[in-house]
N, C-alpha and C. Protein backbone atom coordinates (compact mmCIF):
# COMPACT_ATOMS: atom_id res chain seq x y z
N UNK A 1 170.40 81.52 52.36
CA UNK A 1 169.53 82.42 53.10
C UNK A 1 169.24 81.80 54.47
N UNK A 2 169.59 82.67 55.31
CA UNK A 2 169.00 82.41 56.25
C UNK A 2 167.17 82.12 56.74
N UNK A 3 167.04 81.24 57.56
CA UNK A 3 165.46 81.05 58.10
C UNK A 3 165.64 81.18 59.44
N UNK A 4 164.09 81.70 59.58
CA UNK A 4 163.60 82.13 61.34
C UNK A 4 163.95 81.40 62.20
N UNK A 5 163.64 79.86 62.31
CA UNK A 5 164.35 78.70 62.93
C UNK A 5 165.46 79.25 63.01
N UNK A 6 166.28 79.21 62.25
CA UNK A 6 167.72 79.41 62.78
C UNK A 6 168.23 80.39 63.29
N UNK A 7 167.67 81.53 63.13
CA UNK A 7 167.66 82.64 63.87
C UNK A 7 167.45 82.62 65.61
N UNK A 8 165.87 81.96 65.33
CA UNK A 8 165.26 81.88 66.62
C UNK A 8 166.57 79.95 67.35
N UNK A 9 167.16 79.66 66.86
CA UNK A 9 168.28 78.82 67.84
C UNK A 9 169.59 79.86 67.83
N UNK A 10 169.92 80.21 66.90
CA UNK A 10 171.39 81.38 67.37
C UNK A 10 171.21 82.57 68.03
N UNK A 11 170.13 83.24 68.08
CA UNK A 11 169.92 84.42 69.21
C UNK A 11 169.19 84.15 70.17
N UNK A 12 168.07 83.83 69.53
CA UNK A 12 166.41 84.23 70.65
C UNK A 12 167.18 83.03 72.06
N UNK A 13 167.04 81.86 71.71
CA UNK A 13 167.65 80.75 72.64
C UNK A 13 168.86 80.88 73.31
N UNK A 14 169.83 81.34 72.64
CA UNK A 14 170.96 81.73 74.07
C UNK A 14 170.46 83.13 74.47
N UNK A 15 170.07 84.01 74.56
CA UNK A 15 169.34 85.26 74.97
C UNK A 15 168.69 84.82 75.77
N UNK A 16 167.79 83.73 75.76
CA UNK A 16 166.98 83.70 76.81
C UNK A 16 167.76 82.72 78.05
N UNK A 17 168.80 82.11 77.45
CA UNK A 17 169.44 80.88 78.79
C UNK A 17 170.25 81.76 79.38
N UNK A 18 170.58 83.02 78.18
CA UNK A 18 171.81 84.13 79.24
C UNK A 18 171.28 84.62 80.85
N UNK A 19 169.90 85.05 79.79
CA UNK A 19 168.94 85.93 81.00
C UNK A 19 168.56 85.04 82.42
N UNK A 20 168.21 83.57 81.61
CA UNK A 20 167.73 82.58 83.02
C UNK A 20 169.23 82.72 83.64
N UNK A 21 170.20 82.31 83.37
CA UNK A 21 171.82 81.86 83.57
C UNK A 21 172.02 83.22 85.04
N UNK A 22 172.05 84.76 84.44
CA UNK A 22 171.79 85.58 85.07
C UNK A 22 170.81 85.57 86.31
N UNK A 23 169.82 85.60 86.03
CA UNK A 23 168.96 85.31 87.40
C UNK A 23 168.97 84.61 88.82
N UNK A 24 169.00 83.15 87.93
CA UNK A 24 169.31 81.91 88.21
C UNK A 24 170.82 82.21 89.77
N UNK A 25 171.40 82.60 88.86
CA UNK A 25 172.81 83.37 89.63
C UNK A 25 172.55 84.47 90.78
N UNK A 26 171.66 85.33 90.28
CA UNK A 26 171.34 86.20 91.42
C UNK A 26 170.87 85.84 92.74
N UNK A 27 169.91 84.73 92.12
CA UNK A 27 169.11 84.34 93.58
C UNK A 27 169.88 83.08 94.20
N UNK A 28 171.44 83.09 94.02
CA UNK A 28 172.14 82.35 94.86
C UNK A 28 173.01 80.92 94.58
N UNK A 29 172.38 80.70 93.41
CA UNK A 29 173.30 79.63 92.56
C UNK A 29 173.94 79.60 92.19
N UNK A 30 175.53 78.24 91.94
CA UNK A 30 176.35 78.02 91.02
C UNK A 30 175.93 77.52 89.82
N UNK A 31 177.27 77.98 89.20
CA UNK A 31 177.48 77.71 87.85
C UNK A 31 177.40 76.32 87.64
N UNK A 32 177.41 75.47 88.66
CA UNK A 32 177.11 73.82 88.04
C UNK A 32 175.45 73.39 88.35
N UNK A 33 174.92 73.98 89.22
CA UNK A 33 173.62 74.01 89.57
C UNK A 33 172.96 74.56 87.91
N UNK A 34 173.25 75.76 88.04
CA UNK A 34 172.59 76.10 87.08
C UNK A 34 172.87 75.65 85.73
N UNK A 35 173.91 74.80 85.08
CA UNK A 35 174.15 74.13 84.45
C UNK A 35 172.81 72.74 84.47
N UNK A 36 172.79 72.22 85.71
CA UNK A 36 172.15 71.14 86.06
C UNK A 36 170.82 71.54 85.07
N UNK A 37 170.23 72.60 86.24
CA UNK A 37 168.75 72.85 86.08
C UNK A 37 168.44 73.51 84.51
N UNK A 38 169.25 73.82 83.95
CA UNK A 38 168.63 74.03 82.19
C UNK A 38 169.38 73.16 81.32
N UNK A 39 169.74 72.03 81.89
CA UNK A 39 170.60 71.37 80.90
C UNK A 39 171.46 71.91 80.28
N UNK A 40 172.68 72.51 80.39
CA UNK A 40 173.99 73.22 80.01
C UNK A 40 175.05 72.37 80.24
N UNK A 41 176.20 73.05 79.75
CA UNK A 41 177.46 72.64 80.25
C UNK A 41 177.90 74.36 81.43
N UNK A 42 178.63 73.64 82.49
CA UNK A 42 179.26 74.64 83.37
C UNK A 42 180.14 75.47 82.38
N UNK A 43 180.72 75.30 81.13
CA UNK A 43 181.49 75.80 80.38
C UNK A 43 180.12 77.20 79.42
N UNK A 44 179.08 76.67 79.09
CA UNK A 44 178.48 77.40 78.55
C UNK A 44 177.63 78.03 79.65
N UNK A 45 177.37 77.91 81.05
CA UNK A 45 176.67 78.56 81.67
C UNK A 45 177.96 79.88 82.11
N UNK A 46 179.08 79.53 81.88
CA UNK A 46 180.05 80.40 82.54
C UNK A 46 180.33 81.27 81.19
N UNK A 47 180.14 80.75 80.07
CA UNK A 47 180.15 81.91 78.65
C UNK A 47 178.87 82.92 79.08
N UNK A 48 177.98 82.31 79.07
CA UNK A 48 176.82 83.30 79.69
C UNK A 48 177.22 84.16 80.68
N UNK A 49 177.65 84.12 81.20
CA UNK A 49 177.72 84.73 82.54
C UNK A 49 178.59 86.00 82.72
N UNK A 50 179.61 85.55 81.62
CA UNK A 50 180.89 86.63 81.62
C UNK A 50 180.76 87.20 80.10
N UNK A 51 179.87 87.04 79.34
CA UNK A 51 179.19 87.62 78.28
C UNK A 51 180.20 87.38 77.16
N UNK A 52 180.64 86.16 76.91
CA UNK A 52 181.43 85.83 75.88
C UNK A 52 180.35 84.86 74.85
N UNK A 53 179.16 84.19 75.38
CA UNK A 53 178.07 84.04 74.65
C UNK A 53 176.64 84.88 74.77
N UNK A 54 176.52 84.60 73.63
CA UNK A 54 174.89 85.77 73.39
C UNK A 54 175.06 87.25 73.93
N UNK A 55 176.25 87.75 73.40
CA UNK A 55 176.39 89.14 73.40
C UNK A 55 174.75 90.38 73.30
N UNK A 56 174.45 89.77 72.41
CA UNK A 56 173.61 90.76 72.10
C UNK A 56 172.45 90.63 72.99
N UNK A 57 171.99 92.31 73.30
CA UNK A 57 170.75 92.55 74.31
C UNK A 57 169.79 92.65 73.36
N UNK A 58 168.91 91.84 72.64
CA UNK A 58 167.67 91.70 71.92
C UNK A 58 166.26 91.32 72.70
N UNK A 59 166.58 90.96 73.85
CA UNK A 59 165.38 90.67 74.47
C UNK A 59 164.48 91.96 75.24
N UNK A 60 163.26 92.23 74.92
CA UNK A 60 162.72 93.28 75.77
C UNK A 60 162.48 93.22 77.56
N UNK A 61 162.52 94.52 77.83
CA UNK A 61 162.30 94.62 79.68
C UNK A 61 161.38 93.67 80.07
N UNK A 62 160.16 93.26 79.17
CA UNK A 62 159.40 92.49 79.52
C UNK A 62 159.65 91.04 79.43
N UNK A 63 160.49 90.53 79.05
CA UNK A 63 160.90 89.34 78.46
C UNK A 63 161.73 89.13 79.71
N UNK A 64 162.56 89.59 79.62
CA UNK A 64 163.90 89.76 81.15
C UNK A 64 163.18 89.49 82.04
N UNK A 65 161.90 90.54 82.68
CA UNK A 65 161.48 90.44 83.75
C UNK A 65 160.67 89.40 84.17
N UNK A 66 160.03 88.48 83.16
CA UNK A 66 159.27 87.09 82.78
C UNK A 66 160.73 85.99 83.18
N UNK A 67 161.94 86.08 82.57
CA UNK A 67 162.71 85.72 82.88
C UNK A 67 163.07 85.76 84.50
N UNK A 68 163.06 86.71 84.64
CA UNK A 68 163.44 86.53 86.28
C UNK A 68 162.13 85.62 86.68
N UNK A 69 161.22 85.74 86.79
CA UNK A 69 159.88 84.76 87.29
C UNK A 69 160.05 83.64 86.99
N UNK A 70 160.82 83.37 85.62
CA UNK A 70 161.20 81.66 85.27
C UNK A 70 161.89 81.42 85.62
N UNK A 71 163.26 81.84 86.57
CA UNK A 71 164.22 81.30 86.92
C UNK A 71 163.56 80.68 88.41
N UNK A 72 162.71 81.60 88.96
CA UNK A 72 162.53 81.17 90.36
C UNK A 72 161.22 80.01 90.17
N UNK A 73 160.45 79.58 89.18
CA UNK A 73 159.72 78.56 88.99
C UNK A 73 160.49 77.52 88.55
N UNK A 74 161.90 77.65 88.17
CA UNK A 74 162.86 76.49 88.02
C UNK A 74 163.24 75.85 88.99
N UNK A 75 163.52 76.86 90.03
CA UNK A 75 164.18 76.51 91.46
C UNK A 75 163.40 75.56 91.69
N UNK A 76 161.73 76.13 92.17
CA UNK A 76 160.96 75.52 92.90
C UNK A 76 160.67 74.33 92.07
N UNK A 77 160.31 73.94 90.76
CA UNK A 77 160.33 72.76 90.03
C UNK A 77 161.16 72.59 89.30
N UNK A 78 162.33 71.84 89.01
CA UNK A 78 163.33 72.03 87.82
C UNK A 78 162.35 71.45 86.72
N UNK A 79 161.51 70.56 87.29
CA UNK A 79 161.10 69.74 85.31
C UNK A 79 159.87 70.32 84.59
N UNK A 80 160.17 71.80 85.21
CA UNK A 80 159.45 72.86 84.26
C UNK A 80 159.92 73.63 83.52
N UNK A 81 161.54 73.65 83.63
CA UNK A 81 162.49 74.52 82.73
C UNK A 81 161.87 74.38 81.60
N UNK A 82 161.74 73.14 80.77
CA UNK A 82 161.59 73.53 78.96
C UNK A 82 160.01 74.25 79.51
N UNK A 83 158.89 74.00 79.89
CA UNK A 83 158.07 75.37 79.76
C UNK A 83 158.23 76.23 80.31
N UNK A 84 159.01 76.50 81.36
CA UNK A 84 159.13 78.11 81.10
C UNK A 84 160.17 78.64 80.29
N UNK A 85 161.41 77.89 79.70
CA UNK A 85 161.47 78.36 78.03
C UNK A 85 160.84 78.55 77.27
N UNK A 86 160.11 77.61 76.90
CA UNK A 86 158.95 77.97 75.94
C UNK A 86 158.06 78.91 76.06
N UNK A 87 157.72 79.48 77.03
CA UNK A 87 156.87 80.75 77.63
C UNK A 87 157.69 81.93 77.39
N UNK A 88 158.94 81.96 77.55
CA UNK A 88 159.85 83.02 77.50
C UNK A 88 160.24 83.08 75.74
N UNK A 89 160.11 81.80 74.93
CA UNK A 89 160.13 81.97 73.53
C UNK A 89 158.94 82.28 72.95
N UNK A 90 157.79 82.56 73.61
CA UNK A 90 156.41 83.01 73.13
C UNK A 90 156.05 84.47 72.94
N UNK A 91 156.91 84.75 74.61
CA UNK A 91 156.81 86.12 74.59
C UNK A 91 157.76 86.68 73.54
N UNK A 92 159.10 86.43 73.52
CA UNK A 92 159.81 86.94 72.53
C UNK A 92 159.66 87.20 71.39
N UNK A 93 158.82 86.33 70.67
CA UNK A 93 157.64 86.06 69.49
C UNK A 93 156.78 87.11 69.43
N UNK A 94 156.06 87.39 70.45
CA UNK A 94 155.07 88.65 70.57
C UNK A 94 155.75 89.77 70.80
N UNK A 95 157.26 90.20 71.24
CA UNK A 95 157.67 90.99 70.54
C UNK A 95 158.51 91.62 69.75
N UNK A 96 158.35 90.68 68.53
CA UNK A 96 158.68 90.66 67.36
C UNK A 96 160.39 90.66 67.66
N UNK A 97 160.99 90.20 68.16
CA UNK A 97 162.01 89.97 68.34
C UNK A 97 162.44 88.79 67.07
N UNK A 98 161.72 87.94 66.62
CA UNK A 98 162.75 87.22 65.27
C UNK A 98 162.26 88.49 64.31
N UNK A 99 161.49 88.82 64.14
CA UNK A 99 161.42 89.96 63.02
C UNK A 99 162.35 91.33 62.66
N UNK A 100 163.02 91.29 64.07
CA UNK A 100 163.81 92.09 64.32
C UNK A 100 164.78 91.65 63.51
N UNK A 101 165.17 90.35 63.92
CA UNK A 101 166.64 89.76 63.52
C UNK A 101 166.86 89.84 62.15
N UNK A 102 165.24 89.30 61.62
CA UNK A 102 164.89 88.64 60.14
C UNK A 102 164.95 90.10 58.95
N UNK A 103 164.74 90.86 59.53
CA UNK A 103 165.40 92.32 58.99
C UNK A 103 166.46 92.62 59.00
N UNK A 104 167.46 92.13 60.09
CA UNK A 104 169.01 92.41 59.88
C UNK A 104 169.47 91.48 59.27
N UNK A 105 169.02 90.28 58.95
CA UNK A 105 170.02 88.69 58.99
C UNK A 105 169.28 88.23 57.99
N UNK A 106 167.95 88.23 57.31
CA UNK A 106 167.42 87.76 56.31
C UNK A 106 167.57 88.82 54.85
N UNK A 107 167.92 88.45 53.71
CA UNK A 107 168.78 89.27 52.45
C UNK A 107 167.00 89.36 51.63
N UNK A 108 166.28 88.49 51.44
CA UNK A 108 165.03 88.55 50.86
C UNK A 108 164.13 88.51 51.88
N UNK A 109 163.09 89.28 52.09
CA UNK A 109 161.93 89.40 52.97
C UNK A 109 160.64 89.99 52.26
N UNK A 110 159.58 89.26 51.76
CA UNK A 110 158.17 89.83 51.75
C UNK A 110 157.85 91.31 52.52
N UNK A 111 157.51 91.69 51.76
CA UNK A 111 156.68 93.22 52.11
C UNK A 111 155.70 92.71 53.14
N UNK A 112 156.09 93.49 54.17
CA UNK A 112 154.88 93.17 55.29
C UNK A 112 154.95 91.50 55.69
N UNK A 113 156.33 91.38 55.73
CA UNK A 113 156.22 89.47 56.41
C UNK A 113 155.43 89.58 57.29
N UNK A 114 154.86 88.68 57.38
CA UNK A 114 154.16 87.90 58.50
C UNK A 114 154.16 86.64 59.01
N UNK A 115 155.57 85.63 58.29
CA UNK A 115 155.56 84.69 58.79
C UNK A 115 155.63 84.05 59.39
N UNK A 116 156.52 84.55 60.37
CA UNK A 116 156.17 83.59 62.38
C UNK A 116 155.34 84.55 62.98
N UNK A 117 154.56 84.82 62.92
CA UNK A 117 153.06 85.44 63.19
C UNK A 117 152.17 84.89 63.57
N UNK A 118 152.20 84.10 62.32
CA UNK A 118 150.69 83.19 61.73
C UNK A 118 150.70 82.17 62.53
């Protein structure tokens, strides 16, 4: 059986480095820069990019658009990347985005889970 942890490292986490990866890119960066600044490989910032990793769009408009705001607080500080990951894995949390998953990808689930909630 799958668990939330692992869920939340195989989707929620490349979903959200796709989205920074994306941004990151818009406002003028390479693929080795942006490698630099979230700790990647240029090989996995360039899977991101050309959508051969983290296919799936699970993240909400609001999450994305938090995303774009974290990419440009990276610029200006890089050694804030892991919190504004972690801010961007909070929000994702609030909306219910592993619950999402944990309904497609988890085989046993409690009536009314609530366990990454709590």
């Amino acid at each position: 059986m799958r668990q939330p942890q692992e869920l939340e490292v195989w989707y929620v986490l490349p979903a959200i480095r796709k989205q920074l990866a994306i941004h990151l890119q818009e406002l003028g960066l390479k693929q080795n820069k942006i490698a630099e600044l979230l700790g990647l490989t240029k090989s996995a910032v360039s899977q991101y990019l050309s959508k051969k990793r983290s296919s799936a769009d699970i993240l909400s408009d609001d999450t994305k658009t938090l995303a774009r705001q974290s990419a440009k607080k990276i610029i200006e500080q890089p050694q804030n990347m892991i919190r504004e990951i972690q801010k961007l894995c909070s929000q994702a949390k609030n909306d219910k985005v592993l619950c999402k998953l944990c309904a497609k990808h988890v085989k046993i689930l409690p009536d009314n889970c609530k366990v990454c909630i709590t």
